[in-house]
PDB file of N, CA and C in Angstrom:
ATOM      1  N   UNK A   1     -70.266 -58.901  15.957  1.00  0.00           N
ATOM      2  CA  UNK A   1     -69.938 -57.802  16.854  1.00  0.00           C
ATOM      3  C   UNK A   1     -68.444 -57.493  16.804  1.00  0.00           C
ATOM      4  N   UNK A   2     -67.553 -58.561  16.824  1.00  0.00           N
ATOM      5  CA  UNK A   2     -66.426 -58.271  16.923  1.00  0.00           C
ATOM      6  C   UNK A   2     -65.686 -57.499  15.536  1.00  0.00           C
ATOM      7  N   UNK A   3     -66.484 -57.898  14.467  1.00  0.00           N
ATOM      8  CA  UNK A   3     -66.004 -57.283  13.012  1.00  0.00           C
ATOM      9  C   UNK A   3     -66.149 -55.482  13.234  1.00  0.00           C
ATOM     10  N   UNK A   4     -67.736 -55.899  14.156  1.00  0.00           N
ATOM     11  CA  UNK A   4     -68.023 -54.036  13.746  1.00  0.00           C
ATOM     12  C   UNK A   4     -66.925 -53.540  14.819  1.00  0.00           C
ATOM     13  N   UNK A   5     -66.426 -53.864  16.104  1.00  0.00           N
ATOM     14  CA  UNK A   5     -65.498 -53.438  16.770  1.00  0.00           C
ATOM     15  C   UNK A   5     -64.280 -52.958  15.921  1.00  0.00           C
ATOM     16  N   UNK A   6     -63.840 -54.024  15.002  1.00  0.00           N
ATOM     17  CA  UNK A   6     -62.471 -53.657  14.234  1.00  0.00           C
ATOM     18  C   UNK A   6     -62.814 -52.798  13.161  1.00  0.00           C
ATOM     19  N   UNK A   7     -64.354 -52.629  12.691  1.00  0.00           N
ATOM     20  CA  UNK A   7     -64.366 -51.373  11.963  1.00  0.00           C
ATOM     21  C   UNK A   7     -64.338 -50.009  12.714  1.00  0.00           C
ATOM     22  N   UNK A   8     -64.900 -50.195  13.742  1.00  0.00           N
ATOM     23  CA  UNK A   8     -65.198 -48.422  14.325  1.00  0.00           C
ATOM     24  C   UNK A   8     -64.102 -48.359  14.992  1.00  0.00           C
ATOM     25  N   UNK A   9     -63.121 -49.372  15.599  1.00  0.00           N
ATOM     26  CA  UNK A   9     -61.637 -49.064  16.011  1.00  0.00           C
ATOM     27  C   UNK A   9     -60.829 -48.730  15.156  1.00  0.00           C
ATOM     28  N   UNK A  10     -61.059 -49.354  13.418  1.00  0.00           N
ATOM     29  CA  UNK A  10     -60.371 -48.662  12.299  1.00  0.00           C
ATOM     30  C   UNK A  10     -60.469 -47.522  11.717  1.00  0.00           C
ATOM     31  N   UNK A  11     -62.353 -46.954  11.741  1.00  0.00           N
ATOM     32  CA  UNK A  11     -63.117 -45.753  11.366  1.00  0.00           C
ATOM     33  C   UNK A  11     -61.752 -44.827  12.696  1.00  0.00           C
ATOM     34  N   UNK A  12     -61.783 -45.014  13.881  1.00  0.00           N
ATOM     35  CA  UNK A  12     -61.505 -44.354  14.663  1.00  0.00           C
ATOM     36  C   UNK A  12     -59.878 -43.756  14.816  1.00  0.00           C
ATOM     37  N   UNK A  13     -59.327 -45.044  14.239  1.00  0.00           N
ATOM     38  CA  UNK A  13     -57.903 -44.857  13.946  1.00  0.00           C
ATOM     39  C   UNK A  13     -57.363 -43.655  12.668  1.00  0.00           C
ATOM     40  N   UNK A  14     -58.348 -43.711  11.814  1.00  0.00           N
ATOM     41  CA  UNK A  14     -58.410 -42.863  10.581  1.00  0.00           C
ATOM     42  C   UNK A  14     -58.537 -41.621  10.781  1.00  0.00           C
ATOM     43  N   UNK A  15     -59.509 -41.214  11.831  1.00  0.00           N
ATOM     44  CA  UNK A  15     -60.021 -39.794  11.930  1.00  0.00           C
ATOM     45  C   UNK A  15     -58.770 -39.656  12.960  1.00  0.00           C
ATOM     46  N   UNK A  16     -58.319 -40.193  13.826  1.00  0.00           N
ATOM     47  CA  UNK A  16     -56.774 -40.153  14.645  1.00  0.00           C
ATOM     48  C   UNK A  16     -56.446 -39.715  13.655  1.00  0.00           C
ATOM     49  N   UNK A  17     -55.930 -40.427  12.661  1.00  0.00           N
ATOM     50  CA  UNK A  17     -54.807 -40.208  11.759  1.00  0.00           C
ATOM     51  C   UNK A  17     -55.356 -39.194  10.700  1.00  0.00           C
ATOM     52  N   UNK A  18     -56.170 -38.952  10.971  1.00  0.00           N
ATOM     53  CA  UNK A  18     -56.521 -37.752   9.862  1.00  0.00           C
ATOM     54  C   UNK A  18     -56.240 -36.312  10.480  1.00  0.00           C
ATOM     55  N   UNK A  19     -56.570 -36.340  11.785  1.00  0.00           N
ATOM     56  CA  UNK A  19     -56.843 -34.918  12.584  1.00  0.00           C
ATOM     57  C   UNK A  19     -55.008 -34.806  12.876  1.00  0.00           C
ATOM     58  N   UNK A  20     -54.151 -36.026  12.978  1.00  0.00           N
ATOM     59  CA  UNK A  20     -52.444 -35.666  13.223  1.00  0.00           C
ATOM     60  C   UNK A  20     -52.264 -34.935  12.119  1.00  0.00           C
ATOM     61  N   UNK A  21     -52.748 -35.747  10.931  1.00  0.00           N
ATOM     62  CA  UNK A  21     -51.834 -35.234   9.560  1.00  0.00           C
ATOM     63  C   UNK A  21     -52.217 -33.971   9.487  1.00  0.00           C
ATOM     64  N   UNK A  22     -53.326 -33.182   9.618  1.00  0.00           N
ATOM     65  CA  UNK A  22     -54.216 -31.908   9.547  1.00  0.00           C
ATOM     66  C   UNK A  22     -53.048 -31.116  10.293  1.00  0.00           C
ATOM     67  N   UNK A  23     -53.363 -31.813  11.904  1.00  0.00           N
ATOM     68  CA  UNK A  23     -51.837 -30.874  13.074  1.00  0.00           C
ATOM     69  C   UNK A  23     -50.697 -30.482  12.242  1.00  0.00           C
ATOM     70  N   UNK A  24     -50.063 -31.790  11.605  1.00  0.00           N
ATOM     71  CA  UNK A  24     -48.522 -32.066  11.034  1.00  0.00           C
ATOM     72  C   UNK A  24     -48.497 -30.556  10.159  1.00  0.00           C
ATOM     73  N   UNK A  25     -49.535 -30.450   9.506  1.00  0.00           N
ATOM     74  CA  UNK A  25     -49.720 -30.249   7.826  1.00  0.00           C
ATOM     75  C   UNK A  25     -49.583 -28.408   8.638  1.00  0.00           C
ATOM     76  N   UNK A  26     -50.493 -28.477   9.295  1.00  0.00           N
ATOM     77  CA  UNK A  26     -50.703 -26.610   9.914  1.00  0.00           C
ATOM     78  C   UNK A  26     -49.142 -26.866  10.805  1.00  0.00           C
ATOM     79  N   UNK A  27     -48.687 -27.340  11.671  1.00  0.00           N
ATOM     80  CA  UNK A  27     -47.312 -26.859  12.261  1.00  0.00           C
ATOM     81  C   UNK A  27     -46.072 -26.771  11.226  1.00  0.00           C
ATOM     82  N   UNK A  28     -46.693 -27.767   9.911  1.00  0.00           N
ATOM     83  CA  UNK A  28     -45.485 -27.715   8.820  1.00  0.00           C
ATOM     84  C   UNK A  28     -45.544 -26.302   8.397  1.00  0.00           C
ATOM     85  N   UNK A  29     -46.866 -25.460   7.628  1.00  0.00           N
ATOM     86  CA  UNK A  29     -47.562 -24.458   7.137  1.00  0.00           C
ATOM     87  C   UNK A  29     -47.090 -22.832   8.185  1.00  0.00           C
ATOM     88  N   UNK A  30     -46.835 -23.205   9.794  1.00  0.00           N
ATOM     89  CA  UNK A  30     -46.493 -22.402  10.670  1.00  0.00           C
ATOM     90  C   UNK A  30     -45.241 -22.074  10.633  1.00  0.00           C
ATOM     91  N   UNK A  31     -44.360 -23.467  10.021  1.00  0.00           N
ATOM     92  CA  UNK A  31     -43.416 -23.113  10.182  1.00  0.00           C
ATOM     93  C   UNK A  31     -42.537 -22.485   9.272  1.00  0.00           C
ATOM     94  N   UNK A  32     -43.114 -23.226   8.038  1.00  0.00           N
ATOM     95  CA  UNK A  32     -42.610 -21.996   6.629  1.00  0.00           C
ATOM     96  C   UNK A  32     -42.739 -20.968   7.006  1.00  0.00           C
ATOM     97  N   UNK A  33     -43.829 -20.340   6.741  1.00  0.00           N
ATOM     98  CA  UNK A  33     -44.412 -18.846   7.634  1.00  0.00           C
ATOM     99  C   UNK A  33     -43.410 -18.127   8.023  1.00  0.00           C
ATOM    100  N   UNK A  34     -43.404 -18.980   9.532  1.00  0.00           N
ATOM    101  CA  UNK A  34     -42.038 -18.282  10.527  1.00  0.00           C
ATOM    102  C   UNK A  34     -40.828 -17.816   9.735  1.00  0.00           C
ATOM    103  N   UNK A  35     -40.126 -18.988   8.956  1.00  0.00           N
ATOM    104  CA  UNK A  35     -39.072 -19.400   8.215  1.00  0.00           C
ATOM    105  C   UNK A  35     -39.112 -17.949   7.350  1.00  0.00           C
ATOM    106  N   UNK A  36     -40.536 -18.238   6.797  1.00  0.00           N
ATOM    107  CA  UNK A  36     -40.378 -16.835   5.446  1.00  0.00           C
ATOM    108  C   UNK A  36     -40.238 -15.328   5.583  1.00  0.00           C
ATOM    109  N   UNK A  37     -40.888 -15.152   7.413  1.00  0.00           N
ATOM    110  CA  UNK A  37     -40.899 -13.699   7.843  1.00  0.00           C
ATOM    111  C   UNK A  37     -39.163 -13.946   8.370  1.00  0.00           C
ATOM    112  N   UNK A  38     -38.800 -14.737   8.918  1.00  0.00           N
ATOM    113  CA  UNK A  38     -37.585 -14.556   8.907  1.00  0.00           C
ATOM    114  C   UNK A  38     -36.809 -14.242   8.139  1.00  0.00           C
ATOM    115  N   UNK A  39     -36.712 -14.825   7.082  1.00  0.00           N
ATOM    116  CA  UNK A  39     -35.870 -15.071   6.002  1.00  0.00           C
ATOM    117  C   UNK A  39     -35.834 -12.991   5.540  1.00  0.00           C
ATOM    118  N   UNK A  40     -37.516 -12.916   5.384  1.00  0.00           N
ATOM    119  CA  UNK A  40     -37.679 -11.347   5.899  1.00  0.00           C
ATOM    120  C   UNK A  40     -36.999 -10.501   6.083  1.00  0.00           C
ATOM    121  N   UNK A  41     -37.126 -10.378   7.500  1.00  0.00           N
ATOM    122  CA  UNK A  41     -36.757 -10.034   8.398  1.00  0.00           C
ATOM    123  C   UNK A  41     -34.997  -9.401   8.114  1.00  0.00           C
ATOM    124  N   UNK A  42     -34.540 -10.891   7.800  1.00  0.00           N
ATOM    125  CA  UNK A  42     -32.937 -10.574   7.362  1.00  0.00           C
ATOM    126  C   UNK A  42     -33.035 -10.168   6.074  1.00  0.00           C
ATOM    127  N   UNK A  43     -33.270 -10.172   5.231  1.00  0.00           N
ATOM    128  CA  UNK A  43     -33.118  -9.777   4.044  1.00  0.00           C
ATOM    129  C   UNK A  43     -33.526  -8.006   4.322  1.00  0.00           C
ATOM    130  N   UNK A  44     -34.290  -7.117   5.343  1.00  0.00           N
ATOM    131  CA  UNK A  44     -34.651  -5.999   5.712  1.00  0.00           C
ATOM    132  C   UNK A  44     -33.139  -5.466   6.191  1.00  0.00           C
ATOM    133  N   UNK A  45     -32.759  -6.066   7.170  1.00  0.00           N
ATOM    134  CA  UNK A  45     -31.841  -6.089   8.223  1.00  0.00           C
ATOM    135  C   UNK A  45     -30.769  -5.842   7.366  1.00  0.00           C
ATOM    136  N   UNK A  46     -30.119  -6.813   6.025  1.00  0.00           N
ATOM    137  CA  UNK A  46     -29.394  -7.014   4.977  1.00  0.00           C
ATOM    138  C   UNK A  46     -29.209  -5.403   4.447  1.00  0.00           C
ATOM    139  N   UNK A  47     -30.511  -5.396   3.657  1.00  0.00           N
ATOM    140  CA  UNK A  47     -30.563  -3.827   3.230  1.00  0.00           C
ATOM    141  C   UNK A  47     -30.387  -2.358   3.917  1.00  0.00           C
ATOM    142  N   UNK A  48     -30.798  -2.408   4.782  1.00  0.00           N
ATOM    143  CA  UNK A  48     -30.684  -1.831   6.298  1.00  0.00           C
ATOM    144  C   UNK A  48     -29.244  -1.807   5.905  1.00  0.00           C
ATOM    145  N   UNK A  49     -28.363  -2.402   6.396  1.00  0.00           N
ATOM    146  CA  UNK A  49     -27.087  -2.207   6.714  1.00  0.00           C
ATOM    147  C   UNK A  49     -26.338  -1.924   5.594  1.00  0.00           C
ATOM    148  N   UNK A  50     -26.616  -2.639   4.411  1.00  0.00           N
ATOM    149  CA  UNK A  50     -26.278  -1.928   3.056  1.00  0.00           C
ATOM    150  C   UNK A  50     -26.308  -0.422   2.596  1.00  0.00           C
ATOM    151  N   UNK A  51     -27.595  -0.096   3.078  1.00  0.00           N
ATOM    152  CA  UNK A  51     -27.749   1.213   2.870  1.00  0.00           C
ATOM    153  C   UNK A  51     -27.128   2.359   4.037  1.00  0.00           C
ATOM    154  N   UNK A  52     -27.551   1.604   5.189  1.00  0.00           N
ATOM    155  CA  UNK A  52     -26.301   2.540   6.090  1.00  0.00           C
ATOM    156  C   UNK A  52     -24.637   2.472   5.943  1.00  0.00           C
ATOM    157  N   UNK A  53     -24.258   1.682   5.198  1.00  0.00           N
ATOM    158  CA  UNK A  53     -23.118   1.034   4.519  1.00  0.00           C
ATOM    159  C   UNK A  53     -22.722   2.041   3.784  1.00  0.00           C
ATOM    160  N   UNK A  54     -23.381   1.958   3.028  1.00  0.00           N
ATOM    161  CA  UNK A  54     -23.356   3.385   1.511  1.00  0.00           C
ATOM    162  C   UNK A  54     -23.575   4.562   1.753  1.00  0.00           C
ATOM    163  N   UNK A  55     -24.285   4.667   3.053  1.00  0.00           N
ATOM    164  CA  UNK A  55     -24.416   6.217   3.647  1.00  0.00           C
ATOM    165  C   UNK A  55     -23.758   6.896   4.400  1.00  0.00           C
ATOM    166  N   UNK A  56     -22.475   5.696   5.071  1.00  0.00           N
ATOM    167  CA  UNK A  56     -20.830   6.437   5.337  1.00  0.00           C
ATOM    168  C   UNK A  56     -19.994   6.399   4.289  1.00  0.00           C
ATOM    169  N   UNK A  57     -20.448   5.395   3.355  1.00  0.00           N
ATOM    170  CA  UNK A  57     -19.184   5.582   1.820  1.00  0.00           C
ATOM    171  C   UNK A  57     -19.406   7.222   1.754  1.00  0.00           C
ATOM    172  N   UNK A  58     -20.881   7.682   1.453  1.00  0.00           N
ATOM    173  CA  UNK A  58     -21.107   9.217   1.003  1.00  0.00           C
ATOM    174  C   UNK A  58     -20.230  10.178   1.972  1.00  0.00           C
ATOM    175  N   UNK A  59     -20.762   9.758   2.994  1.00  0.00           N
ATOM    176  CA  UNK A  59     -20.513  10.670   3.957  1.00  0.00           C
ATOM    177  C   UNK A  59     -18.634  10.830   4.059  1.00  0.00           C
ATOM    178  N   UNK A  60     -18.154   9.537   4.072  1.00  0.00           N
ATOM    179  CA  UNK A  60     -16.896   9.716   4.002  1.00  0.00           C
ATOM    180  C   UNK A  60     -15.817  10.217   2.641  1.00  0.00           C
ATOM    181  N   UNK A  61     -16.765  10.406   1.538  1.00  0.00           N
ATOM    182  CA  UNK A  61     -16.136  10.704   0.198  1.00  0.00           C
ATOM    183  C   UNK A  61     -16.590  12.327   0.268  1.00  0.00           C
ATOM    184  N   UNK A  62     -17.376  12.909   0.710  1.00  0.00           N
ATOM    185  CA  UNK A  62     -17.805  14.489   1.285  1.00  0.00           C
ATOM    186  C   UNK A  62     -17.019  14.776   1.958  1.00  0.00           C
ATOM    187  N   UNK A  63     -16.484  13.958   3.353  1.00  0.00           N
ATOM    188  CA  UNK A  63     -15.853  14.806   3.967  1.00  0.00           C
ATOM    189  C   UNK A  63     -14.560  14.506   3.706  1.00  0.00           C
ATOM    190  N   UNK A  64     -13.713  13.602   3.349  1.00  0.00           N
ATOM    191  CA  UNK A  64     -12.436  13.502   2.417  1.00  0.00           C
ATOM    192  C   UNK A  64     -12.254  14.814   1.015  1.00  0.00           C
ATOM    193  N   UNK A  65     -13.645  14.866   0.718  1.00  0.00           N
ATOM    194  CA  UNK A  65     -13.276  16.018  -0.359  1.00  0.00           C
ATOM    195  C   UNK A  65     -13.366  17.188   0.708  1.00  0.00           C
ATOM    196  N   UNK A  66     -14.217  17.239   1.552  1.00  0.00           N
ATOM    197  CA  UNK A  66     -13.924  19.096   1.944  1.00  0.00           C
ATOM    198  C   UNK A  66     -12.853  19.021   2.964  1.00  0.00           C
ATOM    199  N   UNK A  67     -11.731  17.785   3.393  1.00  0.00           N
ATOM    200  CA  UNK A  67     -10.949  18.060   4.025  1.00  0.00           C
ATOM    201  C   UNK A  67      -9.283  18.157   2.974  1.00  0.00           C
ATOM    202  N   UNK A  68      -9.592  17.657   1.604  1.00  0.00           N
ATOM    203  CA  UNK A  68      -8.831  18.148   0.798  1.00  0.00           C
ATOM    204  C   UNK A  68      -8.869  19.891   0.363  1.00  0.00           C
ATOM    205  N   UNK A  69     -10.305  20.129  -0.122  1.00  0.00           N
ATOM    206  CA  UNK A  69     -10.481  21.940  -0.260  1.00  0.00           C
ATOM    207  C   UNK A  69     -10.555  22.210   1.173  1.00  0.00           C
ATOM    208  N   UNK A  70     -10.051  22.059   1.793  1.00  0.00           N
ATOM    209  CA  UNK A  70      -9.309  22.484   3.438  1.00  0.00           C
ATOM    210  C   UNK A  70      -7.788  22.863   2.894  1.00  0.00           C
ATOM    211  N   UNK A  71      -6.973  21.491   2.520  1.00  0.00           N
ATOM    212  CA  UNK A  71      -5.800  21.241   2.726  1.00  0.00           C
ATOM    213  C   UNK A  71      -5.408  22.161   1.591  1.00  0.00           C
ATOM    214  N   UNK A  72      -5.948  22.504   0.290  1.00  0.00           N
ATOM    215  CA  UNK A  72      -5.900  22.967  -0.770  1.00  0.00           C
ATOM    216  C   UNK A  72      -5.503  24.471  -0.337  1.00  0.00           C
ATOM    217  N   UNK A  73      -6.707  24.985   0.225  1.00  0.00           N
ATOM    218  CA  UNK A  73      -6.914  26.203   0.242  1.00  0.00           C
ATOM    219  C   UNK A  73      -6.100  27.166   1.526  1.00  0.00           C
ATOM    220  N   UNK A  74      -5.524  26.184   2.624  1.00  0.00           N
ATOM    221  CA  UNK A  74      -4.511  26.346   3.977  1.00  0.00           C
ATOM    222  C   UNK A  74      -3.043  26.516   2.753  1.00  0.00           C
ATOM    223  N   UNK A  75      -3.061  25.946   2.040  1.00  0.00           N
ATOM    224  CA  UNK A  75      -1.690  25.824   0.965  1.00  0.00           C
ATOM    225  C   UNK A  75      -1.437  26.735   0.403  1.00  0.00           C
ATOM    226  N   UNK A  76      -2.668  27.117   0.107  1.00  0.00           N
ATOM    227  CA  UNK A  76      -2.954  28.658  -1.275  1.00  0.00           C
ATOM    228  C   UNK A  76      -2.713  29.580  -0.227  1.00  0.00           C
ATOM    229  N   UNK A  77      -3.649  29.657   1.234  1.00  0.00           N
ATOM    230  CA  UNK A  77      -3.198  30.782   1.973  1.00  0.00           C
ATOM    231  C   UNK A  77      -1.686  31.147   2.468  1.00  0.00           C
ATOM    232  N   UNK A  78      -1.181  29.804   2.648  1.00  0.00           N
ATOM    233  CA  UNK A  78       0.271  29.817   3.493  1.00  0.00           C
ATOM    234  C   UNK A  78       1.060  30.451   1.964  1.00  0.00           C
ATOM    235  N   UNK A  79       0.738  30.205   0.851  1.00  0.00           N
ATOM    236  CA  UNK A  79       1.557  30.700  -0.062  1.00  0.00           C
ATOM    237  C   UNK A  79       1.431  32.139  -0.550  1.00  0.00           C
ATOM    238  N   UNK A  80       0.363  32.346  -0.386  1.00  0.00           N
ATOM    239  CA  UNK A  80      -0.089  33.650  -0.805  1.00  0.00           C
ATOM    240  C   UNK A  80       0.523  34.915   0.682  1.00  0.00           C
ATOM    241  N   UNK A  81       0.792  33.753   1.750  1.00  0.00           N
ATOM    242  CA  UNK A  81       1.205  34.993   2.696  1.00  0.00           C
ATOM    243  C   UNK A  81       2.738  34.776   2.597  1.00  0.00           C
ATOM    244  N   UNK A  82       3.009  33.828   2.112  1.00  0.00           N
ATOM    245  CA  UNK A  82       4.531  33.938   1.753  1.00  0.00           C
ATOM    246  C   UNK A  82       5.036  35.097   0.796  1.00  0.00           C
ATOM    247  N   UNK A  83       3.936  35.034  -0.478  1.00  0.00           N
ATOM    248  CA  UNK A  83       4.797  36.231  -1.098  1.00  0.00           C
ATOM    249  C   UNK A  83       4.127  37.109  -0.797  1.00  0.00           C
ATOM    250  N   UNK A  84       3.521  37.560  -0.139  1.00  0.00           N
ATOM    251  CA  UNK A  84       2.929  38.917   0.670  1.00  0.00           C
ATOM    252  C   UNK A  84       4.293  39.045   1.549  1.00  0.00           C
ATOM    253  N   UNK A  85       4.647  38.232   2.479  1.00  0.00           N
ATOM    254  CA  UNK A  85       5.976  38.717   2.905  1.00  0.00           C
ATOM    255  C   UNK A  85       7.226  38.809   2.339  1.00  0.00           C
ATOM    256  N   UNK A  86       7.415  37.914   1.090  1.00  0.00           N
ATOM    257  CA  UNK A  86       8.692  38.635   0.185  1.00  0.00           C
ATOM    258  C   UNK A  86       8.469  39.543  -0.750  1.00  0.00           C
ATOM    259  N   UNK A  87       7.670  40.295  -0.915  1.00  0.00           N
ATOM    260  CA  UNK A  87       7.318  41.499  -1.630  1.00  0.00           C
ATOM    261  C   UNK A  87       7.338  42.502  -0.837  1.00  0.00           C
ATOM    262  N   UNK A  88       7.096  42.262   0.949  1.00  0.00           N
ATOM    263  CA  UNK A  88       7.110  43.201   1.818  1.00  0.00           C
ATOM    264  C   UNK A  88       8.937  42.924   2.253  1.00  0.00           C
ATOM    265  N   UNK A  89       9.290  42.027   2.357  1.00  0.00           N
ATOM    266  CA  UNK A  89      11.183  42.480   2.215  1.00  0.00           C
ATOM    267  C   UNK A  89      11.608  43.406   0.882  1.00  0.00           C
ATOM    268  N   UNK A  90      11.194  42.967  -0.126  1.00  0.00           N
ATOM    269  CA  UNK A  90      11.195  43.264  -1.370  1.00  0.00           C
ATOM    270  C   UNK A  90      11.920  45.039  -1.168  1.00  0.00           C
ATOM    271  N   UNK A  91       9.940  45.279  -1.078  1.00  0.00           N
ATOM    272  CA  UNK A  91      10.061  46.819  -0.521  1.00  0.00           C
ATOM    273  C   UNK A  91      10.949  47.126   0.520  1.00  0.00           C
ATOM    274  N   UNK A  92      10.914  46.997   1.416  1.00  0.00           N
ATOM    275  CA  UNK A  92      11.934  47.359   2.663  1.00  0.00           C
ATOM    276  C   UNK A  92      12.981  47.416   1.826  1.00  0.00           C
ATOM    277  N   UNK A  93      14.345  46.187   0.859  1.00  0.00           N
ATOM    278  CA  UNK A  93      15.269  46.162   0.415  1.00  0.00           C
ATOM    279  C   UNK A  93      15.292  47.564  -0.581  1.00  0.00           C
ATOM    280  N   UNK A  94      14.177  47.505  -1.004  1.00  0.00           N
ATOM    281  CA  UNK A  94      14.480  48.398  -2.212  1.00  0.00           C
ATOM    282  C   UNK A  94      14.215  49.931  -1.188  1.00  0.00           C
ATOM    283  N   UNK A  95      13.543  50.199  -0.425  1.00  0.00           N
ATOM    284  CA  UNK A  95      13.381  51.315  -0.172  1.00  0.00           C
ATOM    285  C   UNK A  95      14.634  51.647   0.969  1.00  0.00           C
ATOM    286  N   UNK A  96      14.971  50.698   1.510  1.00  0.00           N
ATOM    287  CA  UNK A  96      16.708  50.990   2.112  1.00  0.00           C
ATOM    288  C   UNK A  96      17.883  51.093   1.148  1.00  0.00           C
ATOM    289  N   UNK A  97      17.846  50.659  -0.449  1.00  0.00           N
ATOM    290  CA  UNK A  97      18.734  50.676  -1.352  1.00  0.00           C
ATOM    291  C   UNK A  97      18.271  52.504  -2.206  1.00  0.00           C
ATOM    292  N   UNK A  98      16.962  52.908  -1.863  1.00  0.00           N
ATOM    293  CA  UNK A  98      16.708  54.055  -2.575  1.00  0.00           C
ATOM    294  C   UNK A  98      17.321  54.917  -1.419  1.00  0.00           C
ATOM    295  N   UNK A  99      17.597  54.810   0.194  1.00  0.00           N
ATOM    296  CA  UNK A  99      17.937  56.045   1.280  1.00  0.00           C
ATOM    297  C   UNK A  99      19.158  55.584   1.047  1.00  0.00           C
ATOM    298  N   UNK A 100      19.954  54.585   0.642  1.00  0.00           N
ATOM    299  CA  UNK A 100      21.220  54.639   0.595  1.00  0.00           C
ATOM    300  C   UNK A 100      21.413  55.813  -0.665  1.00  0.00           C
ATOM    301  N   UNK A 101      21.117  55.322  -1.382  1.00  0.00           N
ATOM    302  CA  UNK A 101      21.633  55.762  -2.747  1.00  0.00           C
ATOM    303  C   UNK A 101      21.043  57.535  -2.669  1.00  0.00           C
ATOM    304  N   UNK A 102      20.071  58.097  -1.803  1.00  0.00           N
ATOM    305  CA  UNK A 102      19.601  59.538  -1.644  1.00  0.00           C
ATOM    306  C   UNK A 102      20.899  60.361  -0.932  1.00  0.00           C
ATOM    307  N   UNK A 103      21.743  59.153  -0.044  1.00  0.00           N
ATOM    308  CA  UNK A 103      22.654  59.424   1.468  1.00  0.00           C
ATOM    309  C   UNK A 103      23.325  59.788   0.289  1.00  0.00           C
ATOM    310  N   UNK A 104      24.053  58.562  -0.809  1.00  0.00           N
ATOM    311  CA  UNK A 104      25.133  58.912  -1.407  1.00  0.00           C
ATOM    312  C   UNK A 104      25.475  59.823  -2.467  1.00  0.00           C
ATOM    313  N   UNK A 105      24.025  60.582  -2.400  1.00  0.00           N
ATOM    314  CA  UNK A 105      23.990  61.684  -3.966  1.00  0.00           C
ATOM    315  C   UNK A 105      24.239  62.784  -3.022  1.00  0.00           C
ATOM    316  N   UNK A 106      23.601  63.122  -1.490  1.00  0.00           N
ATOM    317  CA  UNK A 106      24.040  64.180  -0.750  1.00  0.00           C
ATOM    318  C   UNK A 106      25.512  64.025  -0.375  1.00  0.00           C
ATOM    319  N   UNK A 107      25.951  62.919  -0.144  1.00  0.00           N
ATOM    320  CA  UNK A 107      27.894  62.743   0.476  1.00  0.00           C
ATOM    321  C   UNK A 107      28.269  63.338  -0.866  1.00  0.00           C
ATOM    322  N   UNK A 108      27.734  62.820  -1.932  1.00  0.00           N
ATOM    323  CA  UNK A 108      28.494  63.127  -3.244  1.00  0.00           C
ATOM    324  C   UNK A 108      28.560  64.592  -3.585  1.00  0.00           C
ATOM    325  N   UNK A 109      27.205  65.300  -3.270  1.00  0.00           N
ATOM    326  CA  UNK A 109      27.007  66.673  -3.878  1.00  0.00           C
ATOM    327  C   UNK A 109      27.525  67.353  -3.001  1.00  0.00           C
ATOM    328  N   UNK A 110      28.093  66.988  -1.405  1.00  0.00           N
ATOM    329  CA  UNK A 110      28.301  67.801  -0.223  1.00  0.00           C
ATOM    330  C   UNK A 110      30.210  67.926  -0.884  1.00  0.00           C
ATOM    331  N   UNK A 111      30.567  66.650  -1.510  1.00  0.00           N
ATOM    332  CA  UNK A 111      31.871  66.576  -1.358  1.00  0.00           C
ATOM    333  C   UNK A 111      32.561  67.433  -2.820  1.00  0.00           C
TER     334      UNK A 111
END
C-alpha cells in the first residue's frame, strides 16, 4: 500500500508539474506576443514620426522656396520702380532743359 501511495503521490506530482510547465510555457508564449505587438507598435510609431518628419522637411523646403520667389520678385519690383522713377526725373530734367533752352532761343531772337 505504501509503494502504491508513493506512486500516485508521484503520478500526481507529474501531472502538477506538467499542468505548471504547460502555465510557464503559455505565460512565456503571452509574453513574446505582447513583446512582439509592442515591439510593433513602436516600430509604427517610429515610421509615423519619420514620415511626419519628412513631411515638414517638404513642407519647409516649399515654403523656403516660395519665400525666396517672394524675396526675388519684392527685389525685381523695388528695382523696376526705381528706374521707373529715374526715367521719370530723367524726363522732367530733360523736359525743363528743352523750356530752358525754348526761353533762351526767344531771349535770343527777342534780343
Amino acid at each position: 500500500q505504501h509503494d502504491e501511495d508513493k506512486a500516485s503521490a508521484a503520478m500526481a506530482f507529474d501531472v502538477k508539474l506538467e499542468r505548471v510547465n504547460a502555465e510557464l510555457r503559455c505565460q512565456v508564449a503571452m509574453n513574446v506576443d505582447r513583446k512582439l505587438v509592442e515591439m510593433e507598435r513602436q516600430k509604427q510609431d517610429d515610421e509615423d514620426k519619420a514620415s511626419a518628419a519628412m513631411a515638414v522637411d517638404v513642407k519647409l523646403e516649399r515654403i523656403s522656396g516660395e519665400f525666396l520667389r517672394c524675396l526675388v520678385a519684392m527685389n525685381v519690383e523695388r528695382k523696376l520702380a526705381e528706374i521707373e522713377r529715374q526715367n521719370k526725373d530723367d524726363e522732367d530734367k530733360a523736359s525743363a532743359a528743352m523750356a530752358v533752352d525754348n526761353k533762351l532761343e526767344r531771349v535770343t531772337a527777342e534780343l
